[in-house]
C-alpha atoms as a PDB file:
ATOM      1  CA  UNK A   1     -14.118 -69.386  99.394  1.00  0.00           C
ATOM      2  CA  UNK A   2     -17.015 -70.746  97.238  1.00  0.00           C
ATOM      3  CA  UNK A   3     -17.997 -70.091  93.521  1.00  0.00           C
ATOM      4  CA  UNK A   4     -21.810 -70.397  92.224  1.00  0.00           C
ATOM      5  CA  UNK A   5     -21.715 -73.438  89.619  1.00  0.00           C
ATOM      6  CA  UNK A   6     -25.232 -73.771  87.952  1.00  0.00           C
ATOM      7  CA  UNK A   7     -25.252 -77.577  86.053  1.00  0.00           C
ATOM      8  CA  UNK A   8     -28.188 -77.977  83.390  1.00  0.00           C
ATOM      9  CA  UNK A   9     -30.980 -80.026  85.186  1.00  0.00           C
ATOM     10  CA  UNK A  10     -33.183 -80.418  82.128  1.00  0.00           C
ATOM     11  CA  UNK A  11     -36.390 -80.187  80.795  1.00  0.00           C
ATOM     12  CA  UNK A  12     -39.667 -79.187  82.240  1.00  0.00           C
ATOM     13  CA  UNK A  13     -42.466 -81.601  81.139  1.00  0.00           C
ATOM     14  CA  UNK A  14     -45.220 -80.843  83.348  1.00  0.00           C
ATOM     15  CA  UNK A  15     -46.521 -78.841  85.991  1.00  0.00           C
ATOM     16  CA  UNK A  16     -48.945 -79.442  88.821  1.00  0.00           C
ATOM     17  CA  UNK A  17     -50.477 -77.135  90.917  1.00  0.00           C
ATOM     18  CA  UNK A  18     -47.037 -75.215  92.872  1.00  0.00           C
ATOM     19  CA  UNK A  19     -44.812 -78.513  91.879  1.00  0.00           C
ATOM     20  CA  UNK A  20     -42.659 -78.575  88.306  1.00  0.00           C
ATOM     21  CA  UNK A  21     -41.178 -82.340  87.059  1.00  0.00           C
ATOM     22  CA  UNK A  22     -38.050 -81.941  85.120  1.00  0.00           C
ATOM     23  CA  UNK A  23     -36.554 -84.665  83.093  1.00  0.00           C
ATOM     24  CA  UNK A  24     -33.293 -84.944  84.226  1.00  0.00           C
ATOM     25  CA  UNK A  25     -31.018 -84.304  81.169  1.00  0.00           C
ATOM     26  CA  UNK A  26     -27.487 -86.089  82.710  1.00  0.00           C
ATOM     27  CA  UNK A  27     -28.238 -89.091  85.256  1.00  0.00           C
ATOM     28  CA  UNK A  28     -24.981 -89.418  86.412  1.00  0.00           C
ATOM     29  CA  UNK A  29     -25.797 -85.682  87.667  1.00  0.00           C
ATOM     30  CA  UNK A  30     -28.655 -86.286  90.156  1.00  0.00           C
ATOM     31  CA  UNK A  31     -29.649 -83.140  91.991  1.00  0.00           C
ATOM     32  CA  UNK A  32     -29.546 -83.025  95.891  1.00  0.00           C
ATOM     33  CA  UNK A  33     -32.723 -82.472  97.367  1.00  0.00           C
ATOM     34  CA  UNK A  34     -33.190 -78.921  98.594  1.00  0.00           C
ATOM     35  CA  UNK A  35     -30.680 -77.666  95.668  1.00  0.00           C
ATOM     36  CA  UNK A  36     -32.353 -74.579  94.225  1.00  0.00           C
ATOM     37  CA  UNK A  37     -33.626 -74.327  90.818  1.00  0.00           C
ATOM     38  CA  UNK A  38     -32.479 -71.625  88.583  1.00  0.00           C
ATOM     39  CA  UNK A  39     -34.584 -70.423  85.345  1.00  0.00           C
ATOM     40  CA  UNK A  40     -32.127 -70.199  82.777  1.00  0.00           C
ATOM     41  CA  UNK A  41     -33.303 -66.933  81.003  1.00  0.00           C
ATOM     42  CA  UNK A  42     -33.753 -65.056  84.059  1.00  0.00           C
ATOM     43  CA  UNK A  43     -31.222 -66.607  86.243  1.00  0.00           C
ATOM     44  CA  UNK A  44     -34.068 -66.039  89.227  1.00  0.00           C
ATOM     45  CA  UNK A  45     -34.346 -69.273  91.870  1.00  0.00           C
ATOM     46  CA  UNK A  46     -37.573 -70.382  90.512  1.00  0.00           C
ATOM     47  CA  UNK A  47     -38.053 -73.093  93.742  1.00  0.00           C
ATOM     48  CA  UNK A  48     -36.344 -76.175  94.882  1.00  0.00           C
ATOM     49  CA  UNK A  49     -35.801 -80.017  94.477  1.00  0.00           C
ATOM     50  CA  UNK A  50     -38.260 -81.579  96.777  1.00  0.00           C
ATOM     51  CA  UNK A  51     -37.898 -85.267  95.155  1.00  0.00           C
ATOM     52  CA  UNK A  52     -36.186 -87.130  92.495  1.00  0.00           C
ATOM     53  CA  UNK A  53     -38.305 -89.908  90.928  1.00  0.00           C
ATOM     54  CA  UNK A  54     -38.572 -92.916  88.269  1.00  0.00           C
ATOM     55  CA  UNK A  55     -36.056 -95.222  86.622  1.00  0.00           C
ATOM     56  CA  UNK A  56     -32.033 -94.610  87.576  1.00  0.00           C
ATOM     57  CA  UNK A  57     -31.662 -94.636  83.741  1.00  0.00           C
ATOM     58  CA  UNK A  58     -34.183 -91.801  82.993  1.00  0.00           C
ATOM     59  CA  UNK A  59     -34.903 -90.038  86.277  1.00  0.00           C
ATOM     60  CA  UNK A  60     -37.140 -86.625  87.185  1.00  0.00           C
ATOM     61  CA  UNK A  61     -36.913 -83.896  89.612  1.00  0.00           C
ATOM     62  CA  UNK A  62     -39.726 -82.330  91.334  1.00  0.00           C
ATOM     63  CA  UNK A  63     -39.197 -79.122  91.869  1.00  0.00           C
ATOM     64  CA  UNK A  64     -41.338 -77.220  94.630  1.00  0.00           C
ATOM     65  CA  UNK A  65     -42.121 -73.754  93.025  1.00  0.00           C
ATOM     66  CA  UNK A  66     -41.321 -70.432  94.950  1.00  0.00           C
ATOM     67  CA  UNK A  67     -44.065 -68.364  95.513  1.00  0.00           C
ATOM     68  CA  UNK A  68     -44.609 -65.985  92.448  1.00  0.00           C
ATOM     69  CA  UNK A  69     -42.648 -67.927  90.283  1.00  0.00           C
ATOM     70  CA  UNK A  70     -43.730 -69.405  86.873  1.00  0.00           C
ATOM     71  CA  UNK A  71     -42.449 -71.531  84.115  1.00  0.00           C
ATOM     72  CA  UNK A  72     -43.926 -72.836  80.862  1.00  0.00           C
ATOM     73  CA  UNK A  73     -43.704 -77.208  79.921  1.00  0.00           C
ATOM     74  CA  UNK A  74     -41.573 -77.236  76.793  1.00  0.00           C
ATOM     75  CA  UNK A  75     -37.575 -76.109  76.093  1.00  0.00           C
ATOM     76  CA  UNK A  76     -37.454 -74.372  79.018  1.00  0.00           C
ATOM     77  CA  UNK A  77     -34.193 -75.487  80.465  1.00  0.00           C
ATOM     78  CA  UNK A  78     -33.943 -75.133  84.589  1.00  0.00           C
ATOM     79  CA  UNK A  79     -30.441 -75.461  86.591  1.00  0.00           C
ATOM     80  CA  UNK A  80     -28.948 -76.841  89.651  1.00  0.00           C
ATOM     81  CA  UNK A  81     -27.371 -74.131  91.999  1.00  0.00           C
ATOM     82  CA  UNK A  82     -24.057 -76.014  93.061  1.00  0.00           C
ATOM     83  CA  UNK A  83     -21.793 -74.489  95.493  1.00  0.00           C
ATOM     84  CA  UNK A  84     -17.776 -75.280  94.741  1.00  0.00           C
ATOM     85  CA  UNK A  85     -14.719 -74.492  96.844  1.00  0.00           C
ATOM     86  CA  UNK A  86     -11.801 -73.104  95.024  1.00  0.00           C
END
């Protein structure tokens, strides 16, 4: 059996074109490419990581965005979709 565990990814800072760049808020909690992206207010999959990028002490996340979906740069908060056994 699995449970759903969503972990904060961070902070959108900008967007371009269908791709979103998230500061990573923990960097000891690197994101595995293709993990899904959540949108904390709706809990909707907004897309997924494509690439992490920049320093190991301050890294980003680009996340690919799903078709349709939309978020704004400022406090909006994203999360990690992690899958844990019981």
């Amino acid at each position: 059996m699995y449970r759903l565990e969503l972990t904060n990814l961070g902070e959108v800072t900008s967007i371009v074109r269908d791709q979103v760049v998230v500061r990573i808020r923990d960097p000891l909690k690197i994101p595995s490419i293709g993990a899904r992206a959540v949108h904390k207010l709706s809990g909707k999959v907004i897309g997924v990581v494509n690439d992490v990028i920049g320093p190991v002490s301050s890294p980003y996340a680009v996340i690919k965005l799903s078709k349709g979906a939309s978020v704004a740069v400022g406090d909006e908060i994203l999360y990690e979709v992690r899958r844990r056994s019981r």
